[in-house]
Protein backbone atom coordinates (compact mmCIF):
# COMPACT_ATOMS: atom_id res chain seq x y z
CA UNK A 1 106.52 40.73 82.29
CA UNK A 2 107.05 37.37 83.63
CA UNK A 3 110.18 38.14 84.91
CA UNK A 4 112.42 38.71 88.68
CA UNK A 5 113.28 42.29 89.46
CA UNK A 6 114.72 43.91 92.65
CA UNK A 7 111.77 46.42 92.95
CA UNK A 8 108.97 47.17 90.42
CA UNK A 9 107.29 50.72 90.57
CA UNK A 10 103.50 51.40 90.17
CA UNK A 11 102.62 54.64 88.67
CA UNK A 12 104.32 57.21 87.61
CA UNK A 13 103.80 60.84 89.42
CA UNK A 14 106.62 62.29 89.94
CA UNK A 15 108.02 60.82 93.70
CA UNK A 16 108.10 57.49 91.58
CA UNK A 17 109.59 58.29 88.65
CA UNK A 18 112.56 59.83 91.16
CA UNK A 19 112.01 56.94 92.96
CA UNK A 20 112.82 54.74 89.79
CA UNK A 21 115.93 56.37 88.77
CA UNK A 22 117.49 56.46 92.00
CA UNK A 23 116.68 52.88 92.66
CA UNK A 24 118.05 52.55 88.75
CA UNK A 25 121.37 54.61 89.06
CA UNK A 26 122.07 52.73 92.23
CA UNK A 27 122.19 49.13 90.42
CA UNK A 28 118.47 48.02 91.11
CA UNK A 29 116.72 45.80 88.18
CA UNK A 30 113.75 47.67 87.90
CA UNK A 31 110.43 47.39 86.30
CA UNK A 32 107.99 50.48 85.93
CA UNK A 33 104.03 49.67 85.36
CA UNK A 34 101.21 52.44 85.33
CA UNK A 35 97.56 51.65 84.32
CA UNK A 36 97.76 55.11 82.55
CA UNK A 37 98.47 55.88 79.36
CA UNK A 38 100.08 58.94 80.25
CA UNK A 39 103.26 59.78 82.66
CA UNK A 40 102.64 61.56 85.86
CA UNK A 41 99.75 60.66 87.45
CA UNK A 42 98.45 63.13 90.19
CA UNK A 43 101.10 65.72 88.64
CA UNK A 44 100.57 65.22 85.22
CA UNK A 45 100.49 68.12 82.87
CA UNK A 46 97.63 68.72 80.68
CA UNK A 47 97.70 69.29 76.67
CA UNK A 48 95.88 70.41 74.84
CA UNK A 49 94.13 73.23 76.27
CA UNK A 50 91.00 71.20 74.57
CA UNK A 51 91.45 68.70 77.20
CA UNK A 52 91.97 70.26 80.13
CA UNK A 53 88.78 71.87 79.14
CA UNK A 54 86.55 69.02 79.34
CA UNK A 55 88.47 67.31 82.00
CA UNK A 56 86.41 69.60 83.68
CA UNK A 57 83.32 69.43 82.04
CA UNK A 58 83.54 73.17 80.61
CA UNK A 59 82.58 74.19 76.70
CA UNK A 60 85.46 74.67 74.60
CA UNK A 61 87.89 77.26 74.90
CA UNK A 62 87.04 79.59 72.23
CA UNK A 63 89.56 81.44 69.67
CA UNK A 64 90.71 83.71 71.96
CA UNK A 65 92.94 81.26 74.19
CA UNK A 66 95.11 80.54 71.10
CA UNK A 67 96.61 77.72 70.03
CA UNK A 68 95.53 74.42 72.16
CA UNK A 69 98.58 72.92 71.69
CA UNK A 70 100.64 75.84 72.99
CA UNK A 71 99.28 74.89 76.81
CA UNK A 72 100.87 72.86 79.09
CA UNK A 73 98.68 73.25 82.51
CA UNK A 74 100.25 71.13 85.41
CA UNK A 75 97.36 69.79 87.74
CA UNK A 76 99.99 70.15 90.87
CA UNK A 77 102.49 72.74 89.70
CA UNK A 78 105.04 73.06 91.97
CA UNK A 79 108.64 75.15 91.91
CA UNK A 80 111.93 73.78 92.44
CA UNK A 81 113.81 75.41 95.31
CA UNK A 82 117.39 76.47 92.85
CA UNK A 83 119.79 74.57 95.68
CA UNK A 84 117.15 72.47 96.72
CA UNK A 85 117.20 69.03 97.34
CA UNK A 86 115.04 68.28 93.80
CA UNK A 87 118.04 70.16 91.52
CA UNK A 88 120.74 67.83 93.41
CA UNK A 89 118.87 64.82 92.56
CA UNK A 90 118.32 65.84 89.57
CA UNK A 91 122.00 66.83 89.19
CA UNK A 92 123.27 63.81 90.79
CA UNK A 93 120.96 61.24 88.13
CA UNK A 94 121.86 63.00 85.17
CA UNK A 95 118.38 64.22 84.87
CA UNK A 96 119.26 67.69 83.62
CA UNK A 97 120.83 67.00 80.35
CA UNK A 98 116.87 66.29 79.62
CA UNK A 99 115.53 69.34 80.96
CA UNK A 100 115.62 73.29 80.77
CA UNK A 101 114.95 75.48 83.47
CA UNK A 102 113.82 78.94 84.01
CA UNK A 103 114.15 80.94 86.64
CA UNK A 104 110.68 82.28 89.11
CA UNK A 105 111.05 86.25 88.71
CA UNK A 106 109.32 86.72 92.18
CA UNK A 107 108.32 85.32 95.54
CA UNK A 108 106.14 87.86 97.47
CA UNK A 109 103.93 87.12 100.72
CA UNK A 110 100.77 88.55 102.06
CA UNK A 111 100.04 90.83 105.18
CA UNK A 112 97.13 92.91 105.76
CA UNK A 113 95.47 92.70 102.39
CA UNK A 114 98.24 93.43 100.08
CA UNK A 115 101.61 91.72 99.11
CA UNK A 116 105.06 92.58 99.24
CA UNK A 117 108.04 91.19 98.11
CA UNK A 118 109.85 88.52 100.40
CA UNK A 119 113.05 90.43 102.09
CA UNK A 120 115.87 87.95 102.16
CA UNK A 121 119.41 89.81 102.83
CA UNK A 122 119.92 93.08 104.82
CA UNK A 123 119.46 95.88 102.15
CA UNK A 124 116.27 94.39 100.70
CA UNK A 125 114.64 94.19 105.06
CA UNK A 126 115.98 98.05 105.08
CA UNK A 127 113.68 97.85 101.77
CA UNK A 128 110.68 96.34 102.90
CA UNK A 129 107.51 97.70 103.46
CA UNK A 130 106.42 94.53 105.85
CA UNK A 131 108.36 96.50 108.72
CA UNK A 132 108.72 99.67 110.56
CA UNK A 133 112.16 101.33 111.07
CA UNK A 134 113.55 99.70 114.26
CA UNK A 135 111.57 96.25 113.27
CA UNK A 136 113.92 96.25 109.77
CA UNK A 137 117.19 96.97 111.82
CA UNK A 138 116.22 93.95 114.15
CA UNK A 139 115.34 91.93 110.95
CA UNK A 140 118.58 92.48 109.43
CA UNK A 141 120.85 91.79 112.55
CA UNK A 142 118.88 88.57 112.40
CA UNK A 143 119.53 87.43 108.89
CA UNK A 144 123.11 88.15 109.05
CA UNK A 145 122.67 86.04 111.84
CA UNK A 146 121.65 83.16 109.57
CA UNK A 147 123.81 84.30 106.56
CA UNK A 148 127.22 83.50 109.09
CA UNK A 149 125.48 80.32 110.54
CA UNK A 150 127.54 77.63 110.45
CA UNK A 151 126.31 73.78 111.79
CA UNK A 152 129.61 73.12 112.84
CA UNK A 153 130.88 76.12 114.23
CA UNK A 154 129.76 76.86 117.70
CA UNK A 155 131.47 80.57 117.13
CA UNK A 156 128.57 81.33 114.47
CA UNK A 157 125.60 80.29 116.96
CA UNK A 158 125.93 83.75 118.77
CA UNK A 159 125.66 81.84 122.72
CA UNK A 160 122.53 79.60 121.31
CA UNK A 161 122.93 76.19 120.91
CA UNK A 162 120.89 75.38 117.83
CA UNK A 163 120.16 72.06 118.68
CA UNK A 164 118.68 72.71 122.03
CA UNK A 165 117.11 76.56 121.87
CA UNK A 166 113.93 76.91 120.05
CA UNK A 167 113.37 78.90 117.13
CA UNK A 168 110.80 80.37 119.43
CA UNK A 169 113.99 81.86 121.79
CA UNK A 170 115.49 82.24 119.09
CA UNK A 171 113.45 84.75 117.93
CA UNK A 172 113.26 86.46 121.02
CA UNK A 173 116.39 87.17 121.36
CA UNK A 174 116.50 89.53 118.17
CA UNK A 175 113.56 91.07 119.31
CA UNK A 176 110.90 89.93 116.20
CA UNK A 177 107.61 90.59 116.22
CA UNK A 178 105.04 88.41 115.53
CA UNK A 179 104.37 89.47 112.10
CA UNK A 180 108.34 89.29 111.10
CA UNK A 181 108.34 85.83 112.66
CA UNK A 182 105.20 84.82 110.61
CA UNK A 183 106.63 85.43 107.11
CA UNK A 184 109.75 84.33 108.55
CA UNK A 185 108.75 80.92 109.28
CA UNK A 186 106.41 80.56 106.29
CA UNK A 187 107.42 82.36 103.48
CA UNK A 188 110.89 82.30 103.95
CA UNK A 189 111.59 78.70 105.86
CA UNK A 190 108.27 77.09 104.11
CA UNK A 191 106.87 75.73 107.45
CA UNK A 192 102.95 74.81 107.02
CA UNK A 193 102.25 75.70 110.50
CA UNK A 194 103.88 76.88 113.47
CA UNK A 195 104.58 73.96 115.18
CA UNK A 196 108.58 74.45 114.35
CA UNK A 197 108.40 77.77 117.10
CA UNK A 198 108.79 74.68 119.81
CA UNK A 199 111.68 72.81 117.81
CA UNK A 200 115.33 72.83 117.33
CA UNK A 201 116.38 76.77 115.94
CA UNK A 202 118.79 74.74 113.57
CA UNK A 203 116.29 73.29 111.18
CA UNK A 204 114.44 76.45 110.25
CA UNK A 205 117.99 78.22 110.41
CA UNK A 206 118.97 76.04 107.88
CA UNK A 207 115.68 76.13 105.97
CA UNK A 208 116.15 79.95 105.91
CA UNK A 209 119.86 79.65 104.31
CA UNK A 210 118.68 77.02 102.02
CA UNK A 211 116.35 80.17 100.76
CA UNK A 212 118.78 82.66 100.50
CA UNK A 213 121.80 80.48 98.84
CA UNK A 214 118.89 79.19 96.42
CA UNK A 215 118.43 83.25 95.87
CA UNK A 216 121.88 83.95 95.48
CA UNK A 217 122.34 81.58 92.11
CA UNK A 218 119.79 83.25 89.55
CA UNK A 219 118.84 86.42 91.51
CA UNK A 220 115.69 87.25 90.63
CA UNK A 221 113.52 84.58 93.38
CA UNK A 222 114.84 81.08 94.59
CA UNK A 223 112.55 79.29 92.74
CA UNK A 224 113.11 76.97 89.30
CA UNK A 225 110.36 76.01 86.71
CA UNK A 226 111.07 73.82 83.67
CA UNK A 227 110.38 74.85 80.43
CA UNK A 228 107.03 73.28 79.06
CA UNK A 229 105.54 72.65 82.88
CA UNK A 230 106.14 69.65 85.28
CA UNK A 231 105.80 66.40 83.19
CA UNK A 232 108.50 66.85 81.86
CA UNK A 233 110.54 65.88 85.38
CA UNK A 234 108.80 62.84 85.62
CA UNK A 235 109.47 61.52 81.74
CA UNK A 236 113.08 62.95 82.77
CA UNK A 237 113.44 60.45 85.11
CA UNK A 238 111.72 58.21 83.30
CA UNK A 239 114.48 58.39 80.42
CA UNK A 240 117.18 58.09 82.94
CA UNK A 241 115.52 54.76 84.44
CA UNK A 242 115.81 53.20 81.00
CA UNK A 243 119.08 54.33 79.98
CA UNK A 244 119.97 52.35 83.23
CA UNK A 245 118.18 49.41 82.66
CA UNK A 246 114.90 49.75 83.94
CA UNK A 247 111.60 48.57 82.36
CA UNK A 248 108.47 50.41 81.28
CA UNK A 249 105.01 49.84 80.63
CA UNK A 250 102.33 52.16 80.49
CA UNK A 251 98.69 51.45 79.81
CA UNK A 252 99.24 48.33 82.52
CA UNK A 253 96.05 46.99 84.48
CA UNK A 254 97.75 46.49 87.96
CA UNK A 255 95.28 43.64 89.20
CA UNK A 256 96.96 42.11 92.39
CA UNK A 257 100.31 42.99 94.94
CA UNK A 258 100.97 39.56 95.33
CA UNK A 259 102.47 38.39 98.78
CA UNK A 260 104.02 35.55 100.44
CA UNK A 261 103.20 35.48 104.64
CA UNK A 262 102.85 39.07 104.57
CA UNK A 263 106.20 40.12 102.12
CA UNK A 264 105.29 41.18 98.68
CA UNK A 265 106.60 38.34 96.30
CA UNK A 266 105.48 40.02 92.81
CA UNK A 267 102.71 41.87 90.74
CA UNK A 268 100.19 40.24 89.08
CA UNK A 269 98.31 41.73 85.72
CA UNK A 270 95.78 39.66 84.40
CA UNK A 271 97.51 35.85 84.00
CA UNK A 272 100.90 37.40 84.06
CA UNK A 273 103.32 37.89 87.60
CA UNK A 274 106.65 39.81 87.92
CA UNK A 275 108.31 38.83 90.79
CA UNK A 276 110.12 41.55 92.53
CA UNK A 277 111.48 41.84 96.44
CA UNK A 278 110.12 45.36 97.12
CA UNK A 279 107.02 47.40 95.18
CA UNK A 280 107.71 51.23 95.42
CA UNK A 281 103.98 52.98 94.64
CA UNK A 282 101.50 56.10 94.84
CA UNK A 283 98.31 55.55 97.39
CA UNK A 284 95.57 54.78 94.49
CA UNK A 285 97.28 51.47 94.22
CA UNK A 286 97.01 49.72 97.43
CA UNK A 287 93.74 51.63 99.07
CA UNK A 288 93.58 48.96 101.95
CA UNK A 289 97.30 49.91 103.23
CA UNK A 290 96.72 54.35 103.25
CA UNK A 291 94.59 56.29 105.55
CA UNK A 292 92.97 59.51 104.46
CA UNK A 293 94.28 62.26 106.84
CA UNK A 294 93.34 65.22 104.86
CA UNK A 295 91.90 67.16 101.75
CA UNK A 296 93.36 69.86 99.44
CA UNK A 297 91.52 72.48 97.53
CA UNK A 298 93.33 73.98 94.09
CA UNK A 299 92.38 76.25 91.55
CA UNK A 300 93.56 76.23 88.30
CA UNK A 301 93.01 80.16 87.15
CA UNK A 302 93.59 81.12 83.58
CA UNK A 303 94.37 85.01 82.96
CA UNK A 304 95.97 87.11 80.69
CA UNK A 305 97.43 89.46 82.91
CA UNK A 306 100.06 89.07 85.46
CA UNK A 307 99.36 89.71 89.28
CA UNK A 308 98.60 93.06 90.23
CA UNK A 309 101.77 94.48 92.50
CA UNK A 310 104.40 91.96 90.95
CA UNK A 311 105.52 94.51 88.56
CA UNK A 312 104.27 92.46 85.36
CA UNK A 313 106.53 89.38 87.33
CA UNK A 314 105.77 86.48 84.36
CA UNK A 315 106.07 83.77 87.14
CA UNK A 316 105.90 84.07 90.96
CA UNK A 317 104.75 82.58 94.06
CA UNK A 318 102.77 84.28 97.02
CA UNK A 319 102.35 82.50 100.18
CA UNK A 320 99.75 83.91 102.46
CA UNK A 321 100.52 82.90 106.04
CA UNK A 322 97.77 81.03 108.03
CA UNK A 323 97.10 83.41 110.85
CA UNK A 324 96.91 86.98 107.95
CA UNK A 325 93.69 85.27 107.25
CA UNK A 326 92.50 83.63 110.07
CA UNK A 327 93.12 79.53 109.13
CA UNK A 328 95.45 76.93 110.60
CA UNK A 329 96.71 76.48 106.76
CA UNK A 330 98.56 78.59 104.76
CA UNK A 331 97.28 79.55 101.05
CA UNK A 332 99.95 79.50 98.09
CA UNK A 333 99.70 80.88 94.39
CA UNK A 334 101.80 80.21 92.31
CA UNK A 335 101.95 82.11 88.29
CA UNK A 336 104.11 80.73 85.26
CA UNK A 337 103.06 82.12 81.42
CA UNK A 338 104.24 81.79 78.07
CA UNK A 339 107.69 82.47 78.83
CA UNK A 340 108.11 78.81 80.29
CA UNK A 341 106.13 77.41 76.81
CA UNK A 342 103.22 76.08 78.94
CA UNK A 343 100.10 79.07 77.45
CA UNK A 344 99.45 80.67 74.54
CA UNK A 345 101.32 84.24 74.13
CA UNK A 346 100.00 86.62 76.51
CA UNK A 347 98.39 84.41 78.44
CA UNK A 348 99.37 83.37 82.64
CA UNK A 349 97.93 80.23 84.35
CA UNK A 350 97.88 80.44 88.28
CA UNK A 351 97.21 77.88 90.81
CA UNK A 352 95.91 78.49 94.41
CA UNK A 353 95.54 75.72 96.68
CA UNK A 354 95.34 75.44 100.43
CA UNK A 355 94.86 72.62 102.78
CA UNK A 356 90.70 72.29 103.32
CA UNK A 357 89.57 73.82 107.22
CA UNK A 358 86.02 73.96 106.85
CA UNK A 359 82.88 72.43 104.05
CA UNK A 360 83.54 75.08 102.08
CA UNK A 361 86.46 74.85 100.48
CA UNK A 362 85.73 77.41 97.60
CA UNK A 363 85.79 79.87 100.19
CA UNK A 364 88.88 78.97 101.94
CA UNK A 365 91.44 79.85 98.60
CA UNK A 366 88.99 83.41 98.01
CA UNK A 367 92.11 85.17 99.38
CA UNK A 368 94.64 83.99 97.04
CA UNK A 369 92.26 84.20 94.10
CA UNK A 370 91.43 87.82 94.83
CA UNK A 371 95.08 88.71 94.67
CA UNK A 372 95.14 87.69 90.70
CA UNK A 373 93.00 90.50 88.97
CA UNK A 374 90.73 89.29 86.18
CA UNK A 375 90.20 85.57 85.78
CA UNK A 376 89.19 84.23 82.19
CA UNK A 377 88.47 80.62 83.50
CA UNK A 378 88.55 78.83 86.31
CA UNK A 379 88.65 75.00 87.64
CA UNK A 380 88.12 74.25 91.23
CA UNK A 381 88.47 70.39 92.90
CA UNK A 382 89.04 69.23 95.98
CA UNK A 383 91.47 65.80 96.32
CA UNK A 384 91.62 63.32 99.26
CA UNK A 385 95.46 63.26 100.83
CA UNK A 386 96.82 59.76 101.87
CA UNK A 387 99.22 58.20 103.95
CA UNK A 388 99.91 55.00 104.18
CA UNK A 389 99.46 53.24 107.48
CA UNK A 390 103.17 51.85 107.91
CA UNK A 391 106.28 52.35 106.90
CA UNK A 392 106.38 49.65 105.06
CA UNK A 393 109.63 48.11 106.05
CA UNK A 394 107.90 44.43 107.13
CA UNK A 395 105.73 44.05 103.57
CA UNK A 396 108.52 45.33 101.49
CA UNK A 397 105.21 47.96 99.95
CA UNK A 398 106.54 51.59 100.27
CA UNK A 399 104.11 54.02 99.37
CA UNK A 400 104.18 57.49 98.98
CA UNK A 401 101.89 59.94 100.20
CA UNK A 402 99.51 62.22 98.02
CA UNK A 403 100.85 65.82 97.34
CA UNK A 404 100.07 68.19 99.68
CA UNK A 405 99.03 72.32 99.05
CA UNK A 406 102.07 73.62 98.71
CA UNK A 407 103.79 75.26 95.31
CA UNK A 408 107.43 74.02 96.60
CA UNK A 409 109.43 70.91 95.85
CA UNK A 410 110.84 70.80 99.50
CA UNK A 411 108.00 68.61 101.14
CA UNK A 412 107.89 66.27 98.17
CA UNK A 413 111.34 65.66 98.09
CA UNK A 414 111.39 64.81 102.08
CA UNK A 415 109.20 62.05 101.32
CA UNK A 416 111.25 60.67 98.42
CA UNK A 417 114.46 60.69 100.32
CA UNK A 418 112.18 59.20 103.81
CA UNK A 419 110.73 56.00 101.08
CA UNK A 420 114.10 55.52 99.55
CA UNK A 421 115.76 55.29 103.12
CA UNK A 422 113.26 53.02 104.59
CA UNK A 423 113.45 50.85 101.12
CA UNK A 424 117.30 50.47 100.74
CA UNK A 425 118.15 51.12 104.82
CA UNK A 426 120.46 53.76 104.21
CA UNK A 427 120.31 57.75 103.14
CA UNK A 428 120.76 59.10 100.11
CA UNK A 429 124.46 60.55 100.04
CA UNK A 430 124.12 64.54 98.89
CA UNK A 431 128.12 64.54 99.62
CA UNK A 432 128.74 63.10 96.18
CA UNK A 433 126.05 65.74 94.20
CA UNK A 434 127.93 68.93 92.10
CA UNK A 435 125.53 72.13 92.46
CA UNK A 436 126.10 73.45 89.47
CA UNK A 437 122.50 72.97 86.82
CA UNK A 438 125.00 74.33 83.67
CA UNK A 439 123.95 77.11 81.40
CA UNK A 440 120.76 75.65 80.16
CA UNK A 441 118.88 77.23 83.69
CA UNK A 442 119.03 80.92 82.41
């Protein structure tokens, strides 16, 4: 360990294992360190089913759950928008010749007590039963609105100037209610709240495309899960690190982030120190430099049926919009099952997790765990969100922050690409990335 690198890397979730094979790929010496045994930290995946079992204090799983070693349950399972920024990184680093994908068969959201499938191009709003007539014909003018978008071609912005009218006036001008703009702006553009009415239209314009090009590539939902649940991204880009280079030691005490008049100079475990200009790392490793802004509540659910009103979907994700139930937080479920090799034949595991409101947090997800039918087993905890109190640039310490309630890839990317700009001082170029994931996605 006694060695100089350009950056060393504590833990390894999954924003720094993408951290560590960008920071490889681009020519960076780097050295990797978690305390675990295990990759992935916060979003590691769980196996056996054994485990996961008295994780959370429960009795054993009895004979009926199968095979222990056929589970796979992700503690933060999240889906990978299919032209998302996540599948052009992981494009772009190589990281797919590791991994196999399968596509989400549906994304649905909630209004007034049931759900219904997301409506994303013009026959599927004439479709919908979120709408009335005239409502639909308003809702499809709209999204062939965003379908002929184009940033840089003031003909497409139909006498709106994207960067100056609100998505608020926006809106307006095609007549949406308030219910169309609701699922609009959270099922469909993925905004946690509705501060984005007051912004720029283009940003949730081009959130909205994102959604329907994402659609367009495997039909059946936007969404991508890998085969045998989320750890395997981060021991993806784990592999890619090393093929580059890059150091890595697990099972690591992490004693000291050593610095010199405020600049991090190395880290220090036990009597040994790896000096290093910059330390890339998740909050539980410098608890004096995050501040707790937040909690989240999630809900691991084990059934083995699929969600009533999905059509037997084997994976899915339901968002249920803030103001259908009352909160200033949306709710999302997400479902994968056997088909993605992460439960026993038969069997689904769902996760609903919202941000916490109120000290009662059980209460708050009751919505989105009444949507799943009948639950075998159940784990319920509540985690602390950090953020770290600067941006790092004067210590050289960039720290992510904790993973927040949603079951999309889209916010956790944003911070990747925000710690990688503020570590290296420039953005990560997309221009060079192919957006094509190869056959092994089907």
């Amino acid at each position: 360990m006694d060695e100089e690198y350009d950056a060393i890397v504590l833990g390894t979730g999954l924003k720094e294992c993408i951290l560590s094979g960008m920071l490889s790929v681009s020519g960076k010496k780097v050295l990797h360190v978690d305390r675990n045994k295990y990759y992935g930290g916060e979003s590691a995946s769980i196996t056996p089913l054994e485990e996961l079992f008295t994780r959370f204090g429960a009795p054993a799983p009895d004979e009926s759950y199968g095979r222990g070693r056929d589970w796979n349950v992700d503690l933060i399972p999240k889906f990978l928008m299919a032209n998302g920024q996540l599948v052009k990184l992981l494009i772009h680093t190589g990281v797919t010749r590791y991994l196999e994908f399968k596509s989400v068969e549906g994304s649905y959201v909630y209004k007034g007590g049931k759900i219904s499938k997301v409506p994303v191009d013009e026959k599927e709003a004439l479709a919908s039963d979120l709408m009335g007539m005239f409502e639909k014909r308003r809702f499809k003018n709209f999204l062939i609105y965003v379908q002929d978008f184009q940033e840089n071609d003031p003909k497409s912005w139909k006498d709106m100037n994207p960067t100056t009218t609100t998505m608020q006036q926006v809106y307006d001008k095609f007549g949406l209610d308030k219910n169309t703009q609701d699922f609009t702006g959270h099922a469909l553009a993925l905004y946690r709240d509705d501060d984005y009415l007051a912004q720029p239209a283009i940003q949730t314009v081009m959130r909205i495309k994102l959604y329907s090009e994402s659609l367009a590539r495997y039909g059946k939902s936007p969404y991508l899960y890998p085969m045998y649940g989320l750890g395997e991204l981060p021991q993806g880009f784990a592999r890619l690190s090393a093929i580059y280079g890059g150091t890595y030691m697990l099972d690591k005490p992490v004693d000291e982030i050593v610095l010199e008049n405020g600049k991090v100079a190395g880290v220090r475990s036990g009597n040994e120190i790896a000096k290093c200009k910059q330390v890339y790392c998740d909050p539980s490793y410098v608890p004096n430099l995050v501040k707790k802004t937040g909690q989240v509540v999630r809900c691991i659910c084990l059934l083995n049926n699929a969600v009533p009103g999905t059509k037997d979907a084997l994976s899915t994700q339901i968002i249920i919009p803030q103001k259908q139930v009352s909160r200033k937080s949306d709710i999302y479920v997400s479902l994968v099952s056997h088909t993605h090799q992460v439960a026993a034949k038969g069997w689904f595991i769902a996760m609903v997790s919202t941000t916490v409101e109120t000290d009662n947090p059980e209460q708050e997800i009751k919505p989105g765990i009444d949507l799943l039918g009948g639950i075998k087993q159940k784990f319920i905890w509540v985690s602390d969100y950090y953020e770290p109190v600067d941006d790092g640039v004067q210590s050289q310490v960039f720290i992510s922050k904790s993973y927040d309630a949603t079951t999309h890839f889209e916010t956790t990317c944003l911070d990747v690409l925000d710690i990688f700009r503020r570590g290296t001082g420039e953005d990560f170029d997309f221009s060079k990335v192919k957006h094509d994931l190869g056959d092994e996605d089907q």
